[in-house]
Protein backbone atom coordinates (compact mmCIF):
# COMPACT_ATOMS: atom_id res chain seq x y z
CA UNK A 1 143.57 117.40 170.95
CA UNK A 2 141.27 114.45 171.12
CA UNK A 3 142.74 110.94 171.89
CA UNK A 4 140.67 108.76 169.25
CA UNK A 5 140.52 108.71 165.60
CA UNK A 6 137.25 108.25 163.59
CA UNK A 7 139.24 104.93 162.72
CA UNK A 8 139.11 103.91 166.25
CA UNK A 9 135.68 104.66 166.78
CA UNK A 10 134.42 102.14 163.96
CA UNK A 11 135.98 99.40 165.47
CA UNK A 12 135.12 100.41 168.93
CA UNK A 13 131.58 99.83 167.35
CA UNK A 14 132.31 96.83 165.58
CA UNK A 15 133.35 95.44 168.80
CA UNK A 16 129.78 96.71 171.02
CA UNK A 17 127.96 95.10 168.43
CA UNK A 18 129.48 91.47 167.45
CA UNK A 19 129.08 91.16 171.67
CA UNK A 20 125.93 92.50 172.17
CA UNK A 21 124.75 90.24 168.72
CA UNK A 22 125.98 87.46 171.23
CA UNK A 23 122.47 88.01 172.98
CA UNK A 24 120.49 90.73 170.67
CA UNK A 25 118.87 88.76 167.31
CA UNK A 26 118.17 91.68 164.86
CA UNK A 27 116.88 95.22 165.30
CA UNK A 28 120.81 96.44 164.06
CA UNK A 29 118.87 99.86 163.05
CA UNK A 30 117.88 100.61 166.93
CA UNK A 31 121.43 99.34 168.09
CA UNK A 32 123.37 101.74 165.46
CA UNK A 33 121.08 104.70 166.14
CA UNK A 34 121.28 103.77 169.78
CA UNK A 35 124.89 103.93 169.91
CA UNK A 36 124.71 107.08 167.79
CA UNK A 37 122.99 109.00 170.79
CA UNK A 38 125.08 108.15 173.60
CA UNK A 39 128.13 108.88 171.31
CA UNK A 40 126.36 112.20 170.87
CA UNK A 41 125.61 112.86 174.65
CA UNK A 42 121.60 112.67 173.51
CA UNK A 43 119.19 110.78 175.55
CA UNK A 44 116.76 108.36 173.64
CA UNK A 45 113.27 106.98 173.90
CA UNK A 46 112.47 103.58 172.89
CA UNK A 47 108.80 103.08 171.75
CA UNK A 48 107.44 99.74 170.64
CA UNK A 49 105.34 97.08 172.37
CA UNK A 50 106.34 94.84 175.38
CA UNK A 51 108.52 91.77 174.53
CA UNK A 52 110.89 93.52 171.93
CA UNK A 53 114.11 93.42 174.24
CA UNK A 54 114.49 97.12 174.79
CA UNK A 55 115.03 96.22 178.67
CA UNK A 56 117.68 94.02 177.50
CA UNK A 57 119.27 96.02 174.78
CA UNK A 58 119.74 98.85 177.31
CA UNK A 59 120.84 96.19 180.09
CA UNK A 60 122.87 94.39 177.45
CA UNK A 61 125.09 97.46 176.27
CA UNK A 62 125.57 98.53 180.05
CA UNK A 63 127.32 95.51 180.97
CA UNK A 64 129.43 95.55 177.39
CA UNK A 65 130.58 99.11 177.98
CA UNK A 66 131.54 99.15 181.70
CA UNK A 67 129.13 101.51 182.68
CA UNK A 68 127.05 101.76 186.02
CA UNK A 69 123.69 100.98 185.17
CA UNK A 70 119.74 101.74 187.07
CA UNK A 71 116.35 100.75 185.70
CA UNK A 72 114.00 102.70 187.47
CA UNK A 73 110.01 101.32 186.67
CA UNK A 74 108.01 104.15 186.47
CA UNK A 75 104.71 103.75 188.21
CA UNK A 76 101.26 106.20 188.98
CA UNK A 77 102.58 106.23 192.69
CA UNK A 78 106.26 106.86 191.93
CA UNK A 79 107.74 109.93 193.47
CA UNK A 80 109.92 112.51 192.87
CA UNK A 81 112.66 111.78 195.49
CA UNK A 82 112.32 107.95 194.45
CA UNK A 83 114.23 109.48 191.55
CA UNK A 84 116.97 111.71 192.83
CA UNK A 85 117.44 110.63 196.29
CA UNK A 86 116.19 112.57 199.55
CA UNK A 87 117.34 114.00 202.83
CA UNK A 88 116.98 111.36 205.88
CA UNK A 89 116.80 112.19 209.58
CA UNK A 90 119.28 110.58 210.92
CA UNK A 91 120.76 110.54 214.97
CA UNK A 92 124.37 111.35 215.00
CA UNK A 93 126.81 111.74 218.72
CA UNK A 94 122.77 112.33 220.42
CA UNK A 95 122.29 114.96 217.48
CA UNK A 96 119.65 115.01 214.47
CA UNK A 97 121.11 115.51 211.41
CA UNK A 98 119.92 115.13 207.18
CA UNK A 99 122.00 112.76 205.12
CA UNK A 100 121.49 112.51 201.74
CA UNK A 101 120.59 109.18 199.94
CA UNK A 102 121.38 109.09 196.55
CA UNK A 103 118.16 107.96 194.23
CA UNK A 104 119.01 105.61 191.23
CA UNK A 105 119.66 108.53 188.71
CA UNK A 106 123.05 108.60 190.04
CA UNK A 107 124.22 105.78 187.56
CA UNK A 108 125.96 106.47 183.91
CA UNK A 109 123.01 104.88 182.08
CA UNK A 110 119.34 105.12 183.48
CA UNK A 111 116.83 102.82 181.93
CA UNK A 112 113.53 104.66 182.24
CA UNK A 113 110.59 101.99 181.55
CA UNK A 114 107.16 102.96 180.80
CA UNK A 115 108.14 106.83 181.33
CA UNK A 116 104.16 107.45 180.68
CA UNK A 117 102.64 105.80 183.26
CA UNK A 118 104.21 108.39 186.39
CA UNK A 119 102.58 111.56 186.60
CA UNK A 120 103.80 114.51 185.36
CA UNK A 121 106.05 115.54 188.20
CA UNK A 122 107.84 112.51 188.72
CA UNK A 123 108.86 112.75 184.97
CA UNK A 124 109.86 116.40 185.48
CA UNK A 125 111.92 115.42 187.54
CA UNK A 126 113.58 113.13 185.72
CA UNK A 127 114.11 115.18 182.69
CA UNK A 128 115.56 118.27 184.98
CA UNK A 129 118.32 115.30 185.88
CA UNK A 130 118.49 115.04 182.30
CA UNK A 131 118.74 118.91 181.07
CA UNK A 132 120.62 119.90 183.49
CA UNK A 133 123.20 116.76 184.70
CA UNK A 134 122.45 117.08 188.15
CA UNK A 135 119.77 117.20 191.10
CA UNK A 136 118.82 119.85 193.57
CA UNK A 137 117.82 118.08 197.25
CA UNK A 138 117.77 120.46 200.10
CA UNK A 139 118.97 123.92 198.31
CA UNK A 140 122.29 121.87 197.31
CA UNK A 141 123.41 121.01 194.17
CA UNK A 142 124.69 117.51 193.40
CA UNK A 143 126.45 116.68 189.92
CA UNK A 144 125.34 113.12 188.44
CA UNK A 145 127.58 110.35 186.76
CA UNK A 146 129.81 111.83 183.34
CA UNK A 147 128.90 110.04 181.31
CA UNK A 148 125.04 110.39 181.93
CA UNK A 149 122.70 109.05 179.67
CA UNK A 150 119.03 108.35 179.75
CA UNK A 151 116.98 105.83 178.02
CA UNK A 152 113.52 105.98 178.09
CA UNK A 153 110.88 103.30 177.15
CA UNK A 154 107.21 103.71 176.20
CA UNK A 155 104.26 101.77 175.50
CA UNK A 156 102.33 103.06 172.04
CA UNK A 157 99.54 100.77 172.53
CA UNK A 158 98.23 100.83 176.61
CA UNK A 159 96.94 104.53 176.71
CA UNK A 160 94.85 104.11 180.05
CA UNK A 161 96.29 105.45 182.97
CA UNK A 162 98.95 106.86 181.23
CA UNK A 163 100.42 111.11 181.44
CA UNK A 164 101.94 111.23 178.06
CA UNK A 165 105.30 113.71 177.71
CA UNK A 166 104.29 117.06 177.20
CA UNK A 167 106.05 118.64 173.83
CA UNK A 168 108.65 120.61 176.03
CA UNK A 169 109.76 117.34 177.46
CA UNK A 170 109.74 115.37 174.46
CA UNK A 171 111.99 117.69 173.10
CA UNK A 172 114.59 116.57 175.64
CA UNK A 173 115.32 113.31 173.80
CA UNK A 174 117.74 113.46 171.04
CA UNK A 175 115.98 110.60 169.18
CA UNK A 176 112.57 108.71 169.20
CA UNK A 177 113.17 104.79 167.78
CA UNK A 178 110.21 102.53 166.98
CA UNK A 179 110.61 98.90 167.71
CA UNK A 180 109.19 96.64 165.49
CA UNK A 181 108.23 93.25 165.43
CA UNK A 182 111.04 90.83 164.45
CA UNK A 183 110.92 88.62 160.95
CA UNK A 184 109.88 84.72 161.64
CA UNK A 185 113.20 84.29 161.22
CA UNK A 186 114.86 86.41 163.89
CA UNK A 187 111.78 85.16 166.37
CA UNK A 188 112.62 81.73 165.42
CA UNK A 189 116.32 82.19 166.63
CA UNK A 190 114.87 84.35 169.75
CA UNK A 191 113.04 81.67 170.83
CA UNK A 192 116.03 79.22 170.43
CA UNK A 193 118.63 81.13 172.14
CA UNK A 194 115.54 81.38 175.36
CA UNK A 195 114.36 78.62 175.36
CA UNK A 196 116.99 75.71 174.84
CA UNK A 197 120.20 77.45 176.94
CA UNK A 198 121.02 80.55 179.31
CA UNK A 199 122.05 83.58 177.64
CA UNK A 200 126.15 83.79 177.57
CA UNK A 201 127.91 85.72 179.91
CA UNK A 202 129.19 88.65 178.37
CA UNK A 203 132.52 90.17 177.98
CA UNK A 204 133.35 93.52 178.60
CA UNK A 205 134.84 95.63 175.63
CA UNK A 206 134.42 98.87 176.29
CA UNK A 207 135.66 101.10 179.05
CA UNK A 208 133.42 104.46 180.32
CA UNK A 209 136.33 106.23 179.02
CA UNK A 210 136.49 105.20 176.17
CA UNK A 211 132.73 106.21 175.74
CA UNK A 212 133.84 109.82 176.98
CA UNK A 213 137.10 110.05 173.94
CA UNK A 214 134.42 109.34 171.53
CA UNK A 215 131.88 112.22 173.09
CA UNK A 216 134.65 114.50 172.87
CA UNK A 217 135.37 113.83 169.28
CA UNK A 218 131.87 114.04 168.08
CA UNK A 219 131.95 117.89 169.22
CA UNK A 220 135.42 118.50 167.69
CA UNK A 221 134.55 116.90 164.78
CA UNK A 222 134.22 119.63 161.69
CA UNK A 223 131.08 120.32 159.81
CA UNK A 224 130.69 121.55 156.69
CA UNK A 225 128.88 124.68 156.19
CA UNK A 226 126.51 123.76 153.37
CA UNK A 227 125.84 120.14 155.81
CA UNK A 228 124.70 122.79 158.65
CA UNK A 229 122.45 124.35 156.27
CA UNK A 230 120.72 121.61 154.70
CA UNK A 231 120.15 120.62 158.39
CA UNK A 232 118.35 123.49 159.83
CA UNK A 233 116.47 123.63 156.17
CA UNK A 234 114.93 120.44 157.42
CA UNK A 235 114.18 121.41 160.80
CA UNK A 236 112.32 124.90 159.46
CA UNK A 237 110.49 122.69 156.63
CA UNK A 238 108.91 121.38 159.72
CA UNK A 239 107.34 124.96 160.93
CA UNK A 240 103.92 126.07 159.48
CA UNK A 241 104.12 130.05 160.34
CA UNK A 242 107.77 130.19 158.83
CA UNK A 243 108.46 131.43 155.29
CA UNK A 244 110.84 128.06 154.97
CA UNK A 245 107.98 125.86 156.17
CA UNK A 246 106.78 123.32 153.14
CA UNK A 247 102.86 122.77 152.20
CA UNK A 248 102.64 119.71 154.16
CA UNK A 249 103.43 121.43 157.31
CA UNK A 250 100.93 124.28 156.65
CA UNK A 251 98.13 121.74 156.32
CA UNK A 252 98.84 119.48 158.99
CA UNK A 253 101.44 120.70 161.18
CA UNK A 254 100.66 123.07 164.79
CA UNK A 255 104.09 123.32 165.66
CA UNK A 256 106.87 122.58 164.12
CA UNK A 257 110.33 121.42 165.32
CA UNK A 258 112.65 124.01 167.26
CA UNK A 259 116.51 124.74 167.18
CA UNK A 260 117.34 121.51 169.01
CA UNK A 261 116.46 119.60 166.10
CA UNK A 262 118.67 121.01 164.12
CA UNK A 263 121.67 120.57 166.98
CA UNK A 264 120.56 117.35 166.94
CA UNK A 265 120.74 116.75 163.34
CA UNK A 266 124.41 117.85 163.12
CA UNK A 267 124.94 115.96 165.96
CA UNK A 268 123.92 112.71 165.18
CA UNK A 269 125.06 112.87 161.90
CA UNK A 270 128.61 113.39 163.27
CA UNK A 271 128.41 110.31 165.41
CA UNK A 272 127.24 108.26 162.71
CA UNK A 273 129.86 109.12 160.73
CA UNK A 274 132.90 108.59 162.97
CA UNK A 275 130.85 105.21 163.52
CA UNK A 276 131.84 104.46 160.09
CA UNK A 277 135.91 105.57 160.04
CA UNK A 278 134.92 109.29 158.98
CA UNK A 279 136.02 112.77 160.51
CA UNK A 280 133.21 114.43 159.16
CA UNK A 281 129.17 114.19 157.94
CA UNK A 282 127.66 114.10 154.76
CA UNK A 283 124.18 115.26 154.39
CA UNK A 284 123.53 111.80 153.99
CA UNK A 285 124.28 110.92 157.59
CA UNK A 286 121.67 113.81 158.28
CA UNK A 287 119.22 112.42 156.53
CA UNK A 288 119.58 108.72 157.97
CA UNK A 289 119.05 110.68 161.50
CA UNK A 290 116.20 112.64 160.63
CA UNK A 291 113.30 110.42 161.17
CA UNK A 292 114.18 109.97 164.29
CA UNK A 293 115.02 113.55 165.14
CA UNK A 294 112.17 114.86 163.86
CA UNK A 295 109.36 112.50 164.35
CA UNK A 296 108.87 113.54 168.18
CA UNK A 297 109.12 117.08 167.28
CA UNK A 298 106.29 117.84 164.96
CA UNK A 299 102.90 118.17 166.56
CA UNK A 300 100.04 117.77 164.21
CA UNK A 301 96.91 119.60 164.17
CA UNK A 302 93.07 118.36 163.99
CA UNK A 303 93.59 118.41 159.90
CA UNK A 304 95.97 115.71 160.22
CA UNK A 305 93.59 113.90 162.60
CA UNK A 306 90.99 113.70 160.08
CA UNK A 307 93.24 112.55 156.92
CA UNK A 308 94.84 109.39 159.45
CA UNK A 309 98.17 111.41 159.34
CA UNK A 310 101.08 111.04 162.03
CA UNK A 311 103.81 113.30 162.36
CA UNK A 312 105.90 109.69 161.36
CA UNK A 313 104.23 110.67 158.21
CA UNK A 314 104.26 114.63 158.03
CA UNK A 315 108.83 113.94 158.88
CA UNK A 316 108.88 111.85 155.78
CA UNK A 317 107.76 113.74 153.48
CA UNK A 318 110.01 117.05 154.68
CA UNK A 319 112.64 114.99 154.31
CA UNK A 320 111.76 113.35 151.06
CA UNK A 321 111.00 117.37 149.82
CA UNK A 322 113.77 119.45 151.68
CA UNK A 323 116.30 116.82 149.83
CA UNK A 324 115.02 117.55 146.65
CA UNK A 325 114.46 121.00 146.18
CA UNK A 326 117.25 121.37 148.14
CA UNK A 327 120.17 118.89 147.11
């Protein structure tokens, strides 16, 4: 029996964001959805264009929730065991002996910046730590940090020297959010708040386990059956060789998105609903998830190239469809 109610939960959020609005002006959307993936044990990439506060957003909620907290830059010469730590040589008593030393994943929230621009086996790395919840460093296993999460930033516009995630490890975030730039307004208050005074020290509101009572209700949390269905009716919408897969995905999709999505989906939508006082989802809360669920997950082909689609685009209209043939 779970020690939280859904009741508990919204407030619990009302209280992580009035703080973190103490330093955060706008982007509520990427906070809520944000919040909706650690609640759900997913790990999230941030994409948008340097200067939007995803550093600080990430930093921000860290220090509001009590958790331990690593930003690890990701560079062309990062390594591996700059990730999960390494085995030193070390003289014991006139004796030679490895010691472990811990790399920076061993934190509850890992800030991941510019995951694109290490190559491909420093992010493998990375995302093993995420799959799994633990490292392997000289045949022995070593558990990481519960909670665990991972936040990932990239960079949509600075292509040059970058490795972009293959599919398989794009697949390992929960949720894809695109920053966008603020209204005058909000830059207008941005620019007040950092320019004129020092950002306020923050208190904390939040204990780690209180994050861990909520992660454990969003898996006991009930789901109906015709919810489940209308979510894995969006994720096979998505798939072009599939008798379930719409027009739009035959035309411009090469593969479509796999069972995780639809965990996902049923996922998220459970944490967004306890986020607003209720036990269980409405296909409504999958819906306001599946953008960002899907979006990562459906590769386009050179047909979608040529007519300026995006798979932004192509997740739109399954979801605009699936809900009305469907529902």
């Amino acid at each position: 029996m779970n020690d939280i109610s859904p009741e508990e939960v919204s407030a619990l959020y009302s209280r992580i964001t009035q703080e973190l609005g103490r330093v955060i002006v706008g982007q509520e959307q990427v906070v809520k959805l944000l919040l909706v993936s650690l609640f759900a044990r997913g790990h999230c990439l941030l994409v948008g264009v340097p200067g939007l506060a995803k550093t600080l957003i990430v930093r921000t909620l860290a220090e509001i929730m009590q958790l331990s907290f690593k930003r690890i830059q990701f560079t062309p010469d990062l390594m591996p065991s700059d990730i999960i730590g390494s085995e030193v040589l070390q003289e014991r008593d006139r004796r030679l002996e490895y010691e472990y030393k811990p790399g920076p994943v061993f934190a509850n929230l890992i800030l991941a910046d510019e995951i694109n621009r290490t190559p491909p086996k420093t992010q493998a790395a990375l995302l093993e730590a995420m799959q799994e919840r633990k490292v392997t460093v000289g045949g022995q296993s070593r558990p990481l940090p519960d909670p665990f999460l991972v936040v990932a930033t990239q960079n949509p516009i600075e292509q040059e020297g970058t490795y972009p995630l293959p599919e398989a490890q794009l697949d390992r975030f929960m949720f894809s959010l695109y920053l966008d730039y603020p209204a005058k307004a909000e830059e207008t208050e941005v620019v007040k708040r950092t320019t004129l005074r020092e950002l306020p020290v923050l208190a904390p509101t939040v204990a780690a386990e209180d994050l861990l009572r909520v992660q454990r209700l969003v898996l006991a949390a009930p789901v109906s059956d015709h919810v489940i269905d209308y979510a894995v009716s969006l994720a096979a919408a998505t798939r072009p060789g599939q008798p379930e897969g719409l027009q739009v995905a035959r035309d411009f999709v090469e593969w479509g998105a796999g069972p995780r999505a639809s965990q996902y989906l049923i996922l998220g939508a459970k944490a967004l609903a306890l986020l607003n006082g209720k036990i269980t989802p409405e296909t409504a809360d999958v819906r306001e998830v599946a953008m960002h669920v899907l979006q990562h997950r459906v590769i386009t082909n050179y047909r979608a190239t040529g007519a300026g689609k995006r798979s932004r685009d192509i997740a739109r209209n399954v979801i605009e469809q699936v809900r009305e043939l469907a529902y």
